[in-house]
C-alpha atoms as a PDB file:
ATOM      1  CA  UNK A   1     -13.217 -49.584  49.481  1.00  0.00           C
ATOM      2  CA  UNK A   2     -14.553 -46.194  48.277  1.00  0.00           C
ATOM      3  CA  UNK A   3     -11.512 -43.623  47.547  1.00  0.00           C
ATOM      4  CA  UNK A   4     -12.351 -40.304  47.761  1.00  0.00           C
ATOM      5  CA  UNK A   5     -10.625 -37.488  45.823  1.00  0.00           C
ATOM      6  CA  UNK A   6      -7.834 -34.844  47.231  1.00  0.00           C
ATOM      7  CA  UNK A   7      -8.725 -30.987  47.111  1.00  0.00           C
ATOM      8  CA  UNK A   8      -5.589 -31.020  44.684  1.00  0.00           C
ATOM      9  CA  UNK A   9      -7.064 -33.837  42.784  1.00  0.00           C
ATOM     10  CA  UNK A  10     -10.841 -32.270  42.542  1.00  0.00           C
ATOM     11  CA  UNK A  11      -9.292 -28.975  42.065  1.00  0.00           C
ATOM     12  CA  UNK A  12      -7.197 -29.978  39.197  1.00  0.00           C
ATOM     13  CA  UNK A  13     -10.201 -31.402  37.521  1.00  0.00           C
ATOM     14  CA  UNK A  14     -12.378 -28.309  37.520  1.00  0.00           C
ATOM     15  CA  UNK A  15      -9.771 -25.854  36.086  1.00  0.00           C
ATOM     16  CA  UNK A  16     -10.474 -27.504  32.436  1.00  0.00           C
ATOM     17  CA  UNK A  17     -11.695 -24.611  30.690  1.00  0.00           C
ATOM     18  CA  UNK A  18     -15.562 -24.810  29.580  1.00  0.00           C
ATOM     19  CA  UNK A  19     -16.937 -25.287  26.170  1.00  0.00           C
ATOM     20  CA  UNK A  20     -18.459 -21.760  26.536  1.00  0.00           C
ATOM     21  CA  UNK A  21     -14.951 -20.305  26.987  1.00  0.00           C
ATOM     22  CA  UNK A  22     -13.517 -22.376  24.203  1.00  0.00           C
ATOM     23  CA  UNK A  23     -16.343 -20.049  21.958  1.00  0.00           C
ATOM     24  CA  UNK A  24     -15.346 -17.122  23.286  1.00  0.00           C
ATOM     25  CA  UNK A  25     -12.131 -17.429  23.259  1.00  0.00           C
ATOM     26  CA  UNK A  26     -12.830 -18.701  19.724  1.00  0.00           C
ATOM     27  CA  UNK A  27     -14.953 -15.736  18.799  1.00  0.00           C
ATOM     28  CA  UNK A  28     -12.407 -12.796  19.689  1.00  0.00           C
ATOM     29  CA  UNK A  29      -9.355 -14.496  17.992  1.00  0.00           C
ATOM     30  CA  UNK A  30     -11.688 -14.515  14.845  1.00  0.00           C
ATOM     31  CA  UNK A  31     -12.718 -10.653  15.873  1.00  0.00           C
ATOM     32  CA  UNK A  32      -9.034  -9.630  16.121  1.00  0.00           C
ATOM     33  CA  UNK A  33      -8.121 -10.971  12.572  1.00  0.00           C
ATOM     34  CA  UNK A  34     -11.124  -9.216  11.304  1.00  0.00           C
ATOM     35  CA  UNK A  35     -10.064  -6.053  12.738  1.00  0.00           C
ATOM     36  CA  UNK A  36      -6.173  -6.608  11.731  1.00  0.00           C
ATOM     37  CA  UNK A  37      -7.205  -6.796   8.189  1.00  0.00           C
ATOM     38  CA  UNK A  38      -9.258  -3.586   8.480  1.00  0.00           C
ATOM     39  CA  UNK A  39      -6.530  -1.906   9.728  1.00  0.00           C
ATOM     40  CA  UNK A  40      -4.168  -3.314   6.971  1.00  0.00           C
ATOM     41  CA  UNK A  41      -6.300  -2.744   4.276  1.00  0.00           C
ATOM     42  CA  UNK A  42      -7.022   0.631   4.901  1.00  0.00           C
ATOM     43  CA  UNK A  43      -3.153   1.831   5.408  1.00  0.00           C
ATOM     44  CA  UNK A  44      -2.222   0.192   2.434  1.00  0.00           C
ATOM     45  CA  UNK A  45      -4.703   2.277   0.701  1.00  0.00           C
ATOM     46  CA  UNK A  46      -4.217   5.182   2.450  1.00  0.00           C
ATOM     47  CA  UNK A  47      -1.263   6.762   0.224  1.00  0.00           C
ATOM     48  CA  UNK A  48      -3.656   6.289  -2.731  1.00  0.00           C
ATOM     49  CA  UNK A  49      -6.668   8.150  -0.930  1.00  0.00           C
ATOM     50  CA  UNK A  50      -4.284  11.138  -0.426  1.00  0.00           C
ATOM     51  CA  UNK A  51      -3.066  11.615  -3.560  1.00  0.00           C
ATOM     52  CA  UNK A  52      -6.404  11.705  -4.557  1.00  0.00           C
ATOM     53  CA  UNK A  53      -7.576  14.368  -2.172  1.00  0.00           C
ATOM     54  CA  UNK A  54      -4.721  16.110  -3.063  1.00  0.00           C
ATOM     55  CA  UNK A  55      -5.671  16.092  -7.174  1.00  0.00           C
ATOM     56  CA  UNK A  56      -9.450  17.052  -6.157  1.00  0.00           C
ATOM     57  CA  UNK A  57      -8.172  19.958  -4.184  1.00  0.00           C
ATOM     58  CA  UNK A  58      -5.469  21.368  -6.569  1.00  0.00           C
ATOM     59  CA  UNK A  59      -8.309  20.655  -9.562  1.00  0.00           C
ATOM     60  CA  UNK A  60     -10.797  22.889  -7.029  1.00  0.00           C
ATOM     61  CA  UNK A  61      -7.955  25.534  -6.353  1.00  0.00           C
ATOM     62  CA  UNK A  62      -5.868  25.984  -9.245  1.00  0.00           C
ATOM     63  CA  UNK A  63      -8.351  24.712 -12.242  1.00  0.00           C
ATOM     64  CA  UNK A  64     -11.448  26.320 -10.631  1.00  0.00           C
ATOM     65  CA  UNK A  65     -13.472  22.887 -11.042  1.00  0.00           C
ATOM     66  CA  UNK A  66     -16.738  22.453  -8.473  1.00  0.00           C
ATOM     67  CA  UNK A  67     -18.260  19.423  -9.340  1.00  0.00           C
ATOM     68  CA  UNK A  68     -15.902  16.605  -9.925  1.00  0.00           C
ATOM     69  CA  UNK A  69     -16.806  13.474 -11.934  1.00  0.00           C
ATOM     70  CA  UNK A  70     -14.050  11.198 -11.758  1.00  0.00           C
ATOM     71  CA  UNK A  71     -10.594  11.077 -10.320  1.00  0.00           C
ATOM     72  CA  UNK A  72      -7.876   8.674 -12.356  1.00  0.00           C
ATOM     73  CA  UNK A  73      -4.566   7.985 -12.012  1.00  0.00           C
ATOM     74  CA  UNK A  74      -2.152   7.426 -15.364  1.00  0.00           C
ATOM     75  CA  UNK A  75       1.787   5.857 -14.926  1.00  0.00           C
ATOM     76  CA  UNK A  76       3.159   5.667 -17.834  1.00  0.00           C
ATOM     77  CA  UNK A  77       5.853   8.103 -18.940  1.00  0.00           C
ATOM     78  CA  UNK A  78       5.205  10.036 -15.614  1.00  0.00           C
ATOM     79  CA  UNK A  79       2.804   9.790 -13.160  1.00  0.00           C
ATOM     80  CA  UNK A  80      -0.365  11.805 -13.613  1.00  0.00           C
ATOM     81  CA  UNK A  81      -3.761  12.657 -11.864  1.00  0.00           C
ATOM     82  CA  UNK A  82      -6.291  13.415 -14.392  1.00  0.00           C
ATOM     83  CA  UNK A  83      -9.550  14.987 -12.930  1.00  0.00           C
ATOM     84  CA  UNK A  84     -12.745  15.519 -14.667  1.00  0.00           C
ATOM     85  CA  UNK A  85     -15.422  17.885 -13.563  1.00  0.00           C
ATOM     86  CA  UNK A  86     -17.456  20.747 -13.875  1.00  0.00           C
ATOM     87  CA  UNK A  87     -16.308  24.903 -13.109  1.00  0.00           C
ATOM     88  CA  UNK A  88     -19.284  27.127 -11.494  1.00  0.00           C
ATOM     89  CA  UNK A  89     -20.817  27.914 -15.267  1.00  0.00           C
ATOM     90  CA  UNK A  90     -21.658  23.916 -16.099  1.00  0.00           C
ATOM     91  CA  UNK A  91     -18.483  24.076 -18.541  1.00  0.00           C
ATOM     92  CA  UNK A  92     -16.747  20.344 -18.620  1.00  0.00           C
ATOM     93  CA  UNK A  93     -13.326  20.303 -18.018  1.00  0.00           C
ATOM     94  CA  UNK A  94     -10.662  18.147 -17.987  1.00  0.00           C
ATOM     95  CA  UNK A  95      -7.370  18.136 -15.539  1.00  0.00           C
ATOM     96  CA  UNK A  96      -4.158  16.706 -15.773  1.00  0.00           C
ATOM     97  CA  UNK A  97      -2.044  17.388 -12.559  1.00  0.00           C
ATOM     98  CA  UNK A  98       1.813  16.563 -13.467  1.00  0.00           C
ATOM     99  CA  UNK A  99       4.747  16.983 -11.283  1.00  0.00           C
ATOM    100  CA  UNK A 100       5.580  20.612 -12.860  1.00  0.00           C
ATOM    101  CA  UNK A 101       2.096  21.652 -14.351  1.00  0.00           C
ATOM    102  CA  UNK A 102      -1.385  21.688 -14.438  1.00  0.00           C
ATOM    103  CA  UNK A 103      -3.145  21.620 -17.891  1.00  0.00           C
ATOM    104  CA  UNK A 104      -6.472  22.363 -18.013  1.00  0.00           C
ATOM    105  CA  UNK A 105      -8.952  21.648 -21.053  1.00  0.00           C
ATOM    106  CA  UNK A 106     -12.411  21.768 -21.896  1.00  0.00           C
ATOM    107  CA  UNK A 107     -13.779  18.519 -22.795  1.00  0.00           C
ATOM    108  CA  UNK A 108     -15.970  20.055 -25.707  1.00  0.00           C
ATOM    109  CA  UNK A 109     -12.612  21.337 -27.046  1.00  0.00           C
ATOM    110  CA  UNK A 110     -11.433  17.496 -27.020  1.00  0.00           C
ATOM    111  CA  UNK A 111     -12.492  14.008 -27.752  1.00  0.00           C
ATOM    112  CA  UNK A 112     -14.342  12.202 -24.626  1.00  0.00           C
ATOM    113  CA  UNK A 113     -14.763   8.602 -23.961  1.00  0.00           C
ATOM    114  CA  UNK A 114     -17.761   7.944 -26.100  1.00  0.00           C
ATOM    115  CA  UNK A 115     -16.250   9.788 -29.384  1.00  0.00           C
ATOM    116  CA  UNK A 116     -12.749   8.233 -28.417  1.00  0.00           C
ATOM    117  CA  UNK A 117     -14.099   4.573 -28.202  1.00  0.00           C
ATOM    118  CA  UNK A 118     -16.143   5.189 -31.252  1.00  0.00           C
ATOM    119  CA  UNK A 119     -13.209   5.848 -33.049  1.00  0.00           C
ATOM    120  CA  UNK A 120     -11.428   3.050 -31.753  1.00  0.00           C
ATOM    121  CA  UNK A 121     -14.162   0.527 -32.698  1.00  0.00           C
ATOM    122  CA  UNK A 122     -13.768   1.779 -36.367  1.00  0.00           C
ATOM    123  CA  UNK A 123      -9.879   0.940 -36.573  1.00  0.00           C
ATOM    124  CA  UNK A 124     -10.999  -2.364 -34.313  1.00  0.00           C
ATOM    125  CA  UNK A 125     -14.350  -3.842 -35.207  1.00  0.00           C
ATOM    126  CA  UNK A 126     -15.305  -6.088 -32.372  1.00  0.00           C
ATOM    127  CA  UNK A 127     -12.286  -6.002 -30.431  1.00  0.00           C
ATOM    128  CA  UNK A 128     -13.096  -6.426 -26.734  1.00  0.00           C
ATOM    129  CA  UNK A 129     -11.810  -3.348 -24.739  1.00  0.00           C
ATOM    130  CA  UNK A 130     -10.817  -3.478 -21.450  1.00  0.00           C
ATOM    131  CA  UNK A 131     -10.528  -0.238 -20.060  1.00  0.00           C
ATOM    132  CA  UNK A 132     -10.109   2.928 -21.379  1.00  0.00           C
ATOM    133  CA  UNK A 133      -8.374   5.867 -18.889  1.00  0.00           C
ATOM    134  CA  UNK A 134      -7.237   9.651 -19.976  1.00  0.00           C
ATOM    135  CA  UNK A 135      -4.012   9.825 -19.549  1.00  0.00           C
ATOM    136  CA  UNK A 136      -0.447  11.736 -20.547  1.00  0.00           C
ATOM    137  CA  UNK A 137       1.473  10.055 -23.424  1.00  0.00           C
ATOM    138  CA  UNK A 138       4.190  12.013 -25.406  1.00  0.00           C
ATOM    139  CA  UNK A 139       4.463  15.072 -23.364  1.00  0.00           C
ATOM    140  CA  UNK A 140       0.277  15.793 -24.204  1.00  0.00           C
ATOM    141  CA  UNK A 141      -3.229  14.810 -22.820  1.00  0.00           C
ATOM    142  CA  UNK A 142      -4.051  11.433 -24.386  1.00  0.00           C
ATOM    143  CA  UNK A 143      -6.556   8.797 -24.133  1.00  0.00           C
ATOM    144  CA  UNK A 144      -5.099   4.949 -23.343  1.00  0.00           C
ATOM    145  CA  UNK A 145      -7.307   2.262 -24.672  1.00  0.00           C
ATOM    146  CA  UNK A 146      -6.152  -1.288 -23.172  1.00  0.00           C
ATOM    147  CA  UNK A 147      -7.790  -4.338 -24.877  1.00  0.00           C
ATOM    148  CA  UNK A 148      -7.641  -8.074 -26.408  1.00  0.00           C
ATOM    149  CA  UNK A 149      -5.551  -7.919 -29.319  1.00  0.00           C
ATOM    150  CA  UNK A 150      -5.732 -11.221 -29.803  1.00  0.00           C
ATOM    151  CA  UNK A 151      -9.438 -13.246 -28.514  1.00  0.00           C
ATOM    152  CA  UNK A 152      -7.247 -16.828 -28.962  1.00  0.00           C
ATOM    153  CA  UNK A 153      -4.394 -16.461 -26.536  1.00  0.00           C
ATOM    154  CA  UNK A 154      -6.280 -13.103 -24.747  1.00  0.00           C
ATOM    155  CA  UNK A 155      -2.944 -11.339 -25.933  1.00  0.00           C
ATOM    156  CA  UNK A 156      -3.405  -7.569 -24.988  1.00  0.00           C
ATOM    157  CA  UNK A 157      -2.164  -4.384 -26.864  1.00  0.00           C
ATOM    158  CA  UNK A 158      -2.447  -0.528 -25.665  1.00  0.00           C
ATOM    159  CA  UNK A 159      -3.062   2.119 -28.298  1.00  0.00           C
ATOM    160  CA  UNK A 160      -3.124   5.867 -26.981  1.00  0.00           C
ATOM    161  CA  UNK A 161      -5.002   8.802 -29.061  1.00  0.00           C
ATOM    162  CA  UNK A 162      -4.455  12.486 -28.698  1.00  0.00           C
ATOM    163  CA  UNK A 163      -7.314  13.971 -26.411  1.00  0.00           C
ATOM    164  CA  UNK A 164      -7.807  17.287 -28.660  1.00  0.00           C
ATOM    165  CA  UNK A 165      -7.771  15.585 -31.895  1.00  0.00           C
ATOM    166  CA  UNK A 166      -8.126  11.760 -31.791  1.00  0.00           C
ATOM    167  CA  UNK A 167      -5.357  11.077 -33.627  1.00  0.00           C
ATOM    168  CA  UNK A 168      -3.614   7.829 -32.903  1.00  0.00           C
ATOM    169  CA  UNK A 169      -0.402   7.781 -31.043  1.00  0.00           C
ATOM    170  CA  UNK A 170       0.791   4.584 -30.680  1.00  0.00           C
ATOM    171  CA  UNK A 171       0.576   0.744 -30.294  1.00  0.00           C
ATOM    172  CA  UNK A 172       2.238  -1.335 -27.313  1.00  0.00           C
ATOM    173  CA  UNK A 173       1.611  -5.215 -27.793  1.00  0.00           C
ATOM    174  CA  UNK A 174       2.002  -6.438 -24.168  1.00  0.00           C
ATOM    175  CA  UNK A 175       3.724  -9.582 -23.639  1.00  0.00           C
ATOM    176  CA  UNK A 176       2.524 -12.445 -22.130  1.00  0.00           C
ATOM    177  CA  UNK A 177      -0.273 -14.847 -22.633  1.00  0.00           C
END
């Protein structure tokens, strides 16, 4: 005897949802977590971006700079934008934006990175620096020079160095490691 099949039955049976749909559906899940961590990334770093645009502008307004070469932001005592760049007669300058102030130096009237580092590298032959950011230490512009105090447990220290003379500051060993 040969049974055929309900319309419930048969209907039932073709509402399974197709391979193809599966994909799709697949596809914009994978689309939507894509675009979710856009959106998070890009608020998270959206505080920082201000700030920044903030320093450039008060560097452009109040320190007269035109060209700017680097933005960089120092916590350590305080919180500090320092922006480097150039005013409208090629002169280098230097900016450090505190909470209360806005100091303003010519790099030629200062150490930069390469005479800072050169310095460094004669106090600590063949010690592996990892970065080196201007910064505000004891209530002047300063230089902070972070690297591998110790190659054998990758122990760190920070020495900072005046900006307008070089001179060394201080030592922080960093724990850890």
């Amino acid at each position: 005897m040969n049974m055929s099949l309900s319309r419930t039955e048969n209907r039932r049976r073709s509402h399974a949802i197709p391979p193809w749909r599966w994909a799709l559906l697949i596809i914009g899940f994978l689309v939507f977590l894509c675009v979710a961590f856009f959106v998070y990334v890009r608020s998270a770093d959206s505080d920082y971006t201000a700030e920044e645009r903030q320093a450039i502008r008060i560097a452009k307004t109040e320190a007269g700079l035109k060209e700017i070469d680097g933005t960089y932001k120092h916590v350590w005592e305080e919180t500090v934008w320092v922006v480097a760049g150039t005013d409208e007669q090629g002169e280098k300058w230097m900016v450090w934006e505190r909470a209360n102030e806005v100091v303003k130096e010519k790099l030629s009237g200062g150490y930069n990175e390469n005479q800072i580092v050169s310095q460094f590298r004669l106090q600590h032959p063949g010690t592996n620096i990892v970065r080196i950011l201007p910064g505000w230490f004891q209530n002047q512009p300063a230089w902070e020079i972070r690297y591998v105090s110790d190659p054998e447990t990758k122990r760190q220290a920070i020495d900072f160095y005046q900006f307008q003379s070089g001179k060394h500051l201080k030592t922080y060993d960093l724990p850890g490691k």
